[in-house]
PDB file of N, CA and C in Angstrom:
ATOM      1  N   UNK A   1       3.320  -7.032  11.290  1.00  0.00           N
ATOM      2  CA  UNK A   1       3.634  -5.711  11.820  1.00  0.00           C
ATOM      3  C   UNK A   1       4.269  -5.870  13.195  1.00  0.00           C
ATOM      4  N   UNK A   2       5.105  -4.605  12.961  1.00  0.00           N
ATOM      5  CA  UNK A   2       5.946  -4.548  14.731  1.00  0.00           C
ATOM      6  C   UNK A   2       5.751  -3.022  15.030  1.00  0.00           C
ATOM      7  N   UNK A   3       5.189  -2.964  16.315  1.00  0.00           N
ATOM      8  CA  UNK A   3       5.458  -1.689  16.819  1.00  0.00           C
ATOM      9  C   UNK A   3       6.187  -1.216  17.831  1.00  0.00           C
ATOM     10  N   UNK A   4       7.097  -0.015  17.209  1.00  0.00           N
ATOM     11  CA  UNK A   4       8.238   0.942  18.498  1.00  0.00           C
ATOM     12  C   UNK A   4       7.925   1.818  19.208  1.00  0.00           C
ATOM     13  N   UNK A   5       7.330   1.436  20.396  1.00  0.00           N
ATOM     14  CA  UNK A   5       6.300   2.763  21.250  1.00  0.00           C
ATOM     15  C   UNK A   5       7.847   3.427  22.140  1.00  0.00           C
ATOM     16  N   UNK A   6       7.489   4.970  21.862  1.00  0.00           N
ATOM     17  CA  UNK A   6       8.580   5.895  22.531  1.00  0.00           C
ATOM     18  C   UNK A   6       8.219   5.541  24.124  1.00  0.00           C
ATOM     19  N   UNK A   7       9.732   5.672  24.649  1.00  0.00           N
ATOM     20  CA  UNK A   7       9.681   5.466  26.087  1.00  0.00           C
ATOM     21  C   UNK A   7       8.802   6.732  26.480  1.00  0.00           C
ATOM     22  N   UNK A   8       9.449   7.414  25.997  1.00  0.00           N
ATOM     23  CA  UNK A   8       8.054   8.710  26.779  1.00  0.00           C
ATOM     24  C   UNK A   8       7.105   8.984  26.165  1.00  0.00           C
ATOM     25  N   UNK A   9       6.459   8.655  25.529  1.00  0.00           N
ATOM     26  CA  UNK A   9       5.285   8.904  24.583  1.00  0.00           C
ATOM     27  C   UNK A   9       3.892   8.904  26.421  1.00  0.00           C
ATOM     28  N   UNK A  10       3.241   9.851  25.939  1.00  0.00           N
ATOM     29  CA  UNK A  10       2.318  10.391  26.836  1.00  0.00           C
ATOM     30  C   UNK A  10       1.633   8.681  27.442  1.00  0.00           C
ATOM     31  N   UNK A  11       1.580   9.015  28.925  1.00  0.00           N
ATOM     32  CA  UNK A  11       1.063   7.102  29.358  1.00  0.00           C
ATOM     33  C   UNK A  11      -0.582   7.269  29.042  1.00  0.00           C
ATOM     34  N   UNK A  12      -1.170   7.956  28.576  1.00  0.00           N
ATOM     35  CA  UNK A  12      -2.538   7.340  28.111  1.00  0.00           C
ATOM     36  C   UNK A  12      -2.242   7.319  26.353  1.00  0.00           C
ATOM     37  N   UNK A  13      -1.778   8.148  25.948  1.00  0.00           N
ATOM     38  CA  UNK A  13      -1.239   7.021  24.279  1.00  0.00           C
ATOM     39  C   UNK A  13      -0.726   5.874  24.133  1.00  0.00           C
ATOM     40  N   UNK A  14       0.527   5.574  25.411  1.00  0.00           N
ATOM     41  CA  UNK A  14       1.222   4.974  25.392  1.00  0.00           C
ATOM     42  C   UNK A  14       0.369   3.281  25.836  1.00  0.00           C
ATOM     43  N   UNK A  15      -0.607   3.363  26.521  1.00  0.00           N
ATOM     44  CA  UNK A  15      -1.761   2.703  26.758  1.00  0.00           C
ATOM     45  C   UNK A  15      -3.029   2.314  25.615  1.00  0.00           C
ATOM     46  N   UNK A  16      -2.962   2.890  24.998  1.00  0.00           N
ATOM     47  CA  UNK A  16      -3.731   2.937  23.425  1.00  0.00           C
ATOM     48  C   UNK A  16      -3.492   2.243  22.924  1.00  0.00           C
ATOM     49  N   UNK A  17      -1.776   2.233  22.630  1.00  0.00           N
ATOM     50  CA  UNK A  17      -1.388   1.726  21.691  1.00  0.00           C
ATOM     51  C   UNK A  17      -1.027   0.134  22.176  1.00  0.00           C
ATOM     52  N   UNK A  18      -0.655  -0.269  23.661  1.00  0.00           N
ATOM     53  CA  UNK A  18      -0.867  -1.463  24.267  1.00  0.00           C
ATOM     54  C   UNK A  18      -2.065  -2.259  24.225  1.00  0.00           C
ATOM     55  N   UNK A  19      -3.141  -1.329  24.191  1.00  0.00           N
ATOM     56  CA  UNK A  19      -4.627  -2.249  24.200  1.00  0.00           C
ATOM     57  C   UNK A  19      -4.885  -2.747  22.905  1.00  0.00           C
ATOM     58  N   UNK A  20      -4.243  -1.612  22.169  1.00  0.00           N
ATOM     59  CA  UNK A  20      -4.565  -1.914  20.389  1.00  0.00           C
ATOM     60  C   UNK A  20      -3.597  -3.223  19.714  1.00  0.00           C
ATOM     61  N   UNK A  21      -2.855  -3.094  20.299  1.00  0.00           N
ATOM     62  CA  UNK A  21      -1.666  -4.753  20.217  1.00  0.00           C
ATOM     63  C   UNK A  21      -2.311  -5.422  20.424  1.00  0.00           C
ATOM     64  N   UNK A  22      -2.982  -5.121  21.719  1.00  0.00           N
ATOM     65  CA  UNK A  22      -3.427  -6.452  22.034  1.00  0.00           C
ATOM     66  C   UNK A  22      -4.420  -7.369  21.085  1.00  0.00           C
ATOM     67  N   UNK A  23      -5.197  -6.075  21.257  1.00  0.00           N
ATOM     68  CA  UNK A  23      -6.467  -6.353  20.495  1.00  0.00           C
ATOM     69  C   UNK A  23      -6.360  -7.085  18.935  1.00  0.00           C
ATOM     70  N   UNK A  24      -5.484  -6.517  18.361  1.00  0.00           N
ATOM     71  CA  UNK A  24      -4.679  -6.754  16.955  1.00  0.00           C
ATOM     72  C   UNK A  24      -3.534  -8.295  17.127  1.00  0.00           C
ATOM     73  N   UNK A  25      -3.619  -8.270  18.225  1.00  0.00           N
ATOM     74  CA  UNK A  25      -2.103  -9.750  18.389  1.00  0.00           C
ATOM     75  C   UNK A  25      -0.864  -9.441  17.656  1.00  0.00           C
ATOM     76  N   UNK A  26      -0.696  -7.613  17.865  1.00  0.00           N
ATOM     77  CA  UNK A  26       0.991  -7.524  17.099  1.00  0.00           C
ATOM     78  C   UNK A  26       1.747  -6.960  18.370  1.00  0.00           C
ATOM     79  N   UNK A  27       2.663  -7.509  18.122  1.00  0.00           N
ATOM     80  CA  UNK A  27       3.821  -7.201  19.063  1.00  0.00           C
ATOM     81  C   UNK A  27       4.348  -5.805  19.111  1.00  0.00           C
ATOM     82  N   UNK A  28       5.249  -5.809  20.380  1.00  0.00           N
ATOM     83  CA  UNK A  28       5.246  -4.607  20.416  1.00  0.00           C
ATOM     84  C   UNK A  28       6.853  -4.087  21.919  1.00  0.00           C
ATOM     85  N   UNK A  29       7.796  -3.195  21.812  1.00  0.00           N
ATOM     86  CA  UNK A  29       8.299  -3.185  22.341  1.00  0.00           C
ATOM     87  C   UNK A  29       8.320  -1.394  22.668  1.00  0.00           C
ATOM     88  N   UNK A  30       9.039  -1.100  23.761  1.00  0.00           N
ATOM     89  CA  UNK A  30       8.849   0.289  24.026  1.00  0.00           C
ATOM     90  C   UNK A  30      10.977   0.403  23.982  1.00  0.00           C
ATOM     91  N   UNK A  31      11.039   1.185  23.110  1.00  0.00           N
ATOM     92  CA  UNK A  31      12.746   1.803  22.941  1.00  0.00           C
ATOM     93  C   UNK A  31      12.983   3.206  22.246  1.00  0.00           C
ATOM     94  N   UNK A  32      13.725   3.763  22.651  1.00  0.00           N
ATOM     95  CA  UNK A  32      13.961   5.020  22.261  1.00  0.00           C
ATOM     96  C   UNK A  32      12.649   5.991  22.838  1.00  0.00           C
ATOM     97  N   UNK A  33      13.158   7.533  22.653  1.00  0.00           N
ATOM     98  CA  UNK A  33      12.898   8.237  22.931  1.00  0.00           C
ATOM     99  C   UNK A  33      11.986   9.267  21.846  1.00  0.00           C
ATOM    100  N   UNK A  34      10.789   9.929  22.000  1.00  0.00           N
ATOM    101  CA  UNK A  34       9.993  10.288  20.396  1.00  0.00           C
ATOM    102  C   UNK A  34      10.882  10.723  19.724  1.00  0.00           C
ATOM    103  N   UNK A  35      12.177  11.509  20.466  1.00  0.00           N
ATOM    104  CA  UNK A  35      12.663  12.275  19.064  1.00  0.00           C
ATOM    105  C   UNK A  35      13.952  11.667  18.351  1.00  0.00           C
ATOM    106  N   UNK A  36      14.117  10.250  18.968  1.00  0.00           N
ATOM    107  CA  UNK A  36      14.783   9.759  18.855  1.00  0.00           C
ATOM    108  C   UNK A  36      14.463   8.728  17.580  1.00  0.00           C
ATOM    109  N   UNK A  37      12.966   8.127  18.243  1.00  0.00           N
ATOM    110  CA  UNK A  37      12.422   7.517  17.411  1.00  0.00           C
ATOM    111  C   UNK A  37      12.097   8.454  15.982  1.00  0.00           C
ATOM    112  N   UNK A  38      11.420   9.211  16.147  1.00  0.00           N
ATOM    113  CA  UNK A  38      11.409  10.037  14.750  1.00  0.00           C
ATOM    114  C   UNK A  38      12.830  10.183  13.890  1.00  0.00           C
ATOM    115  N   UNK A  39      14.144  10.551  14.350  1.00  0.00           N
ATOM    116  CA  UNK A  39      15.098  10.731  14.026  1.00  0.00           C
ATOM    117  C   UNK A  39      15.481   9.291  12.857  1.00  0.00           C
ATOM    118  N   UNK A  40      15.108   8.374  13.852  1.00  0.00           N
ATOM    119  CA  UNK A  40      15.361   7.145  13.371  1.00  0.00           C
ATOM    120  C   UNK A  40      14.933   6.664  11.806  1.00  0.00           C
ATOM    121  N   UNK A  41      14.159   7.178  11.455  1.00  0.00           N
ATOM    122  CA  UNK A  41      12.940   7.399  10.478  1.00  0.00           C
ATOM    123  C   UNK A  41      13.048   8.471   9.571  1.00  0.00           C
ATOM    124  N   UNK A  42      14.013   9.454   9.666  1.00  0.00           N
ATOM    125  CA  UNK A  42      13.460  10.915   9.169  1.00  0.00           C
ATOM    126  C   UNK A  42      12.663  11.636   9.323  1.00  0.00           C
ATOM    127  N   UNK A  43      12.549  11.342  10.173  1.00  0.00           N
ATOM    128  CA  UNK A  43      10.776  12.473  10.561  1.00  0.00           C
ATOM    129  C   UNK A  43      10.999  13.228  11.796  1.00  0.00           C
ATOM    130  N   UNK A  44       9.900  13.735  12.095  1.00  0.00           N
ATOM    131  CA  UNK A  44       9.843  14.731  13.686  1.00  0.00           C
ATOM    132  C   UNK A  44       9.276  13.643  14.868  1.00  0.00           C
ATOM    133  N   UNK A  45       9.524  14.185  15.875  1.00  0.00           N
ATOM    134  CA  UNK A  45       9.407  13.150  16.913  1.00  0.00           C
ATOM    135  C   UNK A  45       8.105  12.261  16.372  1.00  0.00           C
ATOM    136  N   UNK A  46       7.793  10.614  17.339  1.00  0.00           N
ATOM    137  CA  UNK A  46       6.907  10.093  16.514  1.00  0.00           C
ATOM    138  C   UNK A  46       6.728   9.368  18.272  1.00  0.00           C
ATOM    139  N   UNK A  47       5.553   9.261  18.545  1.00  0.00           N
ATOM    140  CA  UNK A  47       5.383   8.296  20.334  1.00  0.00           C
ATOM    141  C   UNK A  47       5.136   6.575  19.240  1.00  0.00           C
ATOM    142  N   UNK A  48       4.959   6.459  18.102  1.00  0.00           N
ATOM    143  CA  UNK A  48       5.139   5.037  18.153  1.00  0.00           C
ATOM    144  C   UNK A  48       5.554   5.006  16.329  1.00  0.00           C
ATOM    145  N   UNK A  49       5.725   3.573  16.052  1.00  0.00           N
ATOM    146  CA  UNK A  49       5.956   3.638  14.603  1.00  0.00           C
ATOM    147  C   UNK A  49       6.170   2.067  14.368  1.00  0.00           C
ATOM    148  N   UNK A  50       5.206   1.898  13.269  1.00  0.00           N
ATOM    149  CA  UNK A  50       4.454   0.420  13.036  1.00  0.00           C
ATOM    150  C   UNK A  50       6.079  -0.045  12.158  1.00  0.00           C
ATOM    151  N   UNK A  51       6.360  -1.040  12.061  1.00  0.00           N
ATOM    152  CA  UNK A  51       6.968  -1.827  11.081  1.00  0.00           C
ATOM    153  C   UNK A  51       6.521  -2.849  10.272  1.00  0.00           C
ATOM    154  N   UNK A  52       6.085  -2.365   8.856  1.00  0.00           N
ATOM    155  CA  UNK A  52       5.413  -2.927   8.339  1.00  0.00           C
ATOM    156  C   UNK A  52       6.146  -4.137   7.175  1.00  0.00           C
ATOM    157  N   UNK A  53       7.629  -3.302   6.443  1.00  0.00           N
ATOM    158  CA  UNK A  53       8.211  -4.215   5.828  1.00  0.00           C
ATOM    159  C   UNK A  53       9.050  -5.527   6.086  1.00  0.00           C
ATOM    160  N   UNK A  54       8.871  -6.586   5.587  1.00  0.00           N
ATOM    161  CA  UNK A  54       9.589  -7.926   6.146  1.00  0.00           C
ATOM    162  C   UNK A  54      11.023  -7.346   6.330  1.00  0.00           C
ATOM    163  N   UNK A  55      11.796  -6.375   5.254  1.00  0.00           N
ATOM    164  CA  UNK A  55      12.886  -6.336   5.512  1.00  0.00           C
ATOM    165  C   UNK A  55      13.763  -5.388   6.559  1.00  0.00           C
ATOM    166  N   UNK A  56      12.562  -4.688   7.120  1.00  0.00           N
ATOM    167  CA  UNK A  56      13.069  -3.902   8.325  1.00  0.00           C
ATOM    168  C   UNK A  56      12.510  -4.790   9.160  1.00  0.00           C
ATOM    169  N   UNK A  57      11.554  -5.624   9.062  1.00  0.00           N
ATOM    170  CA  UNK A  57      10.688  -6.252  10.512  1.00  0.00           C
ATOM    171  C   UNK A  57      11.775  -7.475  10.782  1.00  0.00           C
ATOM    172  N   UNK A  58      11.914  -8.458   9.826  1.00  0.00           N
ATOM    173  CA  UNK A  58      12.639  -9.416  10.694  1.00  0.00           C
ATOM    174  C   UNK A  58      14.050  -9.426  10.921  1.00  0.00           C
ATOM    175  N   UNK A  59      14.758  -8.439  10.550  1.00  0.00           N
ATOM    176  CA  UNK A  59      16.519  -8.042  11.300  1.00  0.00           C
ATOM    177  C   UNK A  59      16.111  -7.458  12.581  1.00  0.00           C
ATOM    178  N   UNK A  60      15.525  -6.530  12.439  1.00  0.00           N
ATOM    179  CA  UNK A  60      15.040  -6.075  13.610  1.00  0.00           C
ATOM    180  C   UNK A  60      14.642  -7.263  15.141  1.00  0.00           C
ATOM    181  N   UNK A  61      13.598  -7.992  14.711  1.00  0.00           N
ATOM    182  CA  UNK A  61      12.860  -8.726  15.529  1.00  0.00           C
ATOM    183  C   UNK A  61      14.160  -9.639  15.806  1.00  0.00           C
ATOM    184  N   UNK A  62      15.084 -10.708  14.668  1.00  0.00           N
ATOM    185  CA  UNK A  62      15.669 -11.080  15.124  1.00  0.00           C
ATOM    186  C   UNK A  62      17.132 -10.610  16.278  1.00  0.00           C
ATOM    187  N   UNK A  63      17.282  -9.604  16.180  1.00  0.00           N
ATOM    188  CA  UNK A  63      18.390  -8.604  16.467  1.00  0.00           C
ATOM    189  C   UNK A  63      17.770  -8.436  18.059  1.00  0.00           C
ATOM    190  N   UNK A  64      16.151  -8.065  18.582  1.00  0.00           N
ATOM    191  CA  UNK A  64      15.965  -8.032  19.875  1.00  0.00           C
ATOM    192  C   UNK A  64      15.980  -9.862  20.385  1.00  0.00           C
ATOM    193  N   UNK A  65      15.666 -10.327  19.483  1.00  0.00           N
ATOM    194  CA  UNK A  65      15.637 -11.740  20.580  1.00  0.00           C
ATOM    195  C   UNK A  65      17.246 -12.081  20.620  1.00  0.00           C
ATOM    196  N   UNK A  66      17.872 -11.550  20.067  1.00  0.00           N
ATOM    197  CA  UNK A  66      19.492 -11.775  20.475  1.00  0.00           C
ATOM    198  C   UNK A  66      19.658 -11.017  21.986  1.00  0.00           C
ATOM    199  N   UNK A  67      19.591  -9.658  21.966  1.00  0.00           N
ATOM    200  CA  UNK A  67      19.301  -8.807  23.002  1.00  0.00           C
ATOM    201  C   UNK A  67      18.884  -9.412  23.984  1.00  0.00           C
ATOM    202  N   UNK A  68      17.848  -9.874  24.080  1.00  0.00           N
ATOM    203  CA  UNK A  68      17.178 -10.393  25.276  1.00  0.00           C
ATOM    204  C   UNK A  68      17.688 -11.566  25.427  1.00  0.00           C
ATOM    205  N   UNK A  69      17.985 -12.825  25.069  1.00  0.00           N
ATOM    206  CA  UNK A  69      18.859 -13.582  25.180  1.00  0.00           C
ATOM    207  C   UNK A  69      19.998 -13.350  25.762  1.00  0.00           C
ATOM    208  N   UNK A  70      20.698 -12.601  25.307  1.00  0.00           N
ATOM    209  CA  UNK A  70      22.441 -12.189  26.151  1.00  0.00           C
ATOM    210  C   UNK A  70      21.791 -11.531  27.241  1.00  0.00           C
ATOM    211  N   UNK A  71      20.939 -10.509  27.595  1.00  0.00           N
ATOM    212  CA  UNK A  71      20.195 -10.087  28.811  1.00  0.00           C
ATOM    213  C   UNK A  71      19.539 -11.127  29.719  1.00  0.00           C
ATOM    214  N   UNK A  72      19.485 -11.975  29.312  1.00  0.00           N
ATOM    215  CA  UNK A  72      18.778 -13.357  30.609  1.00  0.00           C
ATOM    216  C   UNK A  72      20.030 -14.171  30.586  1.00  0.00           C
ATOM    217  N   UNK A  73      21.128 -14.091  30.098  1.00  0.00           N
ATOM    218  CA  UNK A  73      22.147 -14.663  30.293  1.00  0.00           C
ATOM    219  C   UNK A  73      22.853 -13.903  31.612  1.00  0.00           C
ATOM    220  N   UNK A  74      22.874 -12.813  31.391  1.00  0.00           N
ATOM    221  CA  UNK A  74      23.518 -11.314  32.356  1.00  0.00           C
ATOM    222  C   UNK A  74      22.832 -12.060  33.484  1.00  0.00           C
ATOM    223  N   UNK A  75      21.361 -11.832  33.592  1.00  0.00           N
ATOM    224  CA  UNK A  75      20.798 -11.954  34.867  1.00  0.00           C
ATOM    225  C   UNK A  75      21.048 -13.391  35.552  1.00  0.00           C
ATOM    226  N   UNK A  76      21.170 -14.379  34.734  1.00  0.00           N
ATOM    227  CA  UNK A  76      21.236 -15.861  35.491  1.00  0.00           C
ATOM    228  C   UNK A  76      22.506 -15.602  35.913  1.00  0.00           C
ATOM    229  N   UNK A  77      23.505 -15.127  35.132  1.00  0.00           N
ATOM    230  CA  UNK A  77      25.138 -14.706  35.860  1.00  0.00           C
ATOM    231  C   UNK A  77      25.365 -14.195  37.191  1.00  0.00           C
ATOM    232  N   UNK A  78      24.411 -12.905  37.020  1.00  0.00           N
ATOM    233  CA  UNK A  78      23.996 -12.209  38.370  1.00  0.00           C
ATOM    234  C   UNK A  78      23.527 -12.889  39.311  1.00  0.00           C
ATOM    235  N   UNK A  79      22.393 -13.854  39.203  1.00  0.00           N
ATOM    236  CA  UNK A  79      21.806 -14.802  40.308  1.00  0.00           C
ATOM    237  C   UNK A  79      22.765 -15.363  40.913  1.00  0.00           C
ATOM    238  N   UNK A  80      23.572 -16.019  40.075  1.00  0.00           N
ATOM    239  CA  UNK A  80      24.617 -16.833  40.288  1.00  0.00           C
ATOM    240  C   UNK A  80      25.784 -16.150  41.207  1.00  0.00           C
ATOM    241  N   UNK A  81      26.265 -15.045  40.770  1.00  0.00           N
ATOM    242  CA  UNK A  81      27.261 -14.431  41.484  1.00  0.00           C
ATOM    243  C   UNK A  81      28.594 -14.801  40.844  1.00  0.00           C
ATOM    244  N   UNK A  82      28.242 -14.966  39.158  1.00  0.00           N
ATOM    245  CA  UNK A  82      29.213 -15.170  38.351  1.00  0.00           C
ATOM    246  C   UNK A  82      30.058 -13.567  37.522  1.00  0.00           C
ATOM    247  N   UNK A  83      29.314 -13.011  37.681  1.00  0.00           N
ATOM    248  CA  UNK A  83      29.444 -11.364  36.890  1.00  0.00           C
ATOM    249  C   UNK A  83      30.663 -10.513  37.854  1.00  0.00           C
ATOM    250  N   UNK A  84      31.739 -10.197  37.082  1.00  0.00           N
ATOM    251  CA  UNK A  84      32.226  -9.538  37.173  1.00  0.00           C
ATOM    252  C   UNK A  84      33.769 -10.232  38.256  1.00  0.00           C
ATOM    253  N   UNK A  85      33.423 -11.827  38.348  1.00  0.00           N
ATOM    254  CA  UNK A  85      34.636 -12.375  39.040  1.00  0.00           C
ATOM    255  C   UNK A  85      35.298 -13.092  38.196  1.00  0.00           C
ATOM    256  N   UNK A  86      36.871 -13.381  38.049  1.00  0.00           N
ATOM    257  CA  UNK A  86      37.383 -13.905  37.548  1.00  0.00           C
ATOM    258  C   UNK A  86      38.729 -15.055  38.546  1.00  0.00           C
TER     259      UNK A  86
END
């Protein structure tokens, strides 16, 4: 399982559902917005939403560690004072 906690989802749910990761050892990222996230889904707004199938869970999972990868690339660029000179 993967869970999508809404950026605004209320901060003592939004805390619930962090302790309960924990507690559980499933991962967990915070993106989109509830009604965004619901949208995403077909549904009405949603503050989180488990991913339970392999075939939505690992495009997904692999798709953020790409993300974050090119994002720590950005930032070592930035350290560097490589971004945006040619």
């Amino acid at each position: 399982m993967y869970l999508v906690m809404a950026e605004n989802a209320a901060a003592q749910r939004a805390e619930e559902y962090r302790v309960w990761c924990a507690e559980q050892e499933i991962p967990y990222i915070t993106l989109f917005t509830k009604e965004e996230l619901g949208r995403r889904i077909g549904k009405t707004s949603r503050s989180a939403v488990g991913l339970l199938n392999a075939h939505f869970r690992i495009p997904f999972c692999a798709t953020l560690t790409l993300l974050q990868t090119f994002e720590a690339s950005l930032d070592f660029l930035e350290v560097k004072g490589d971004v945006g000179h040619n």
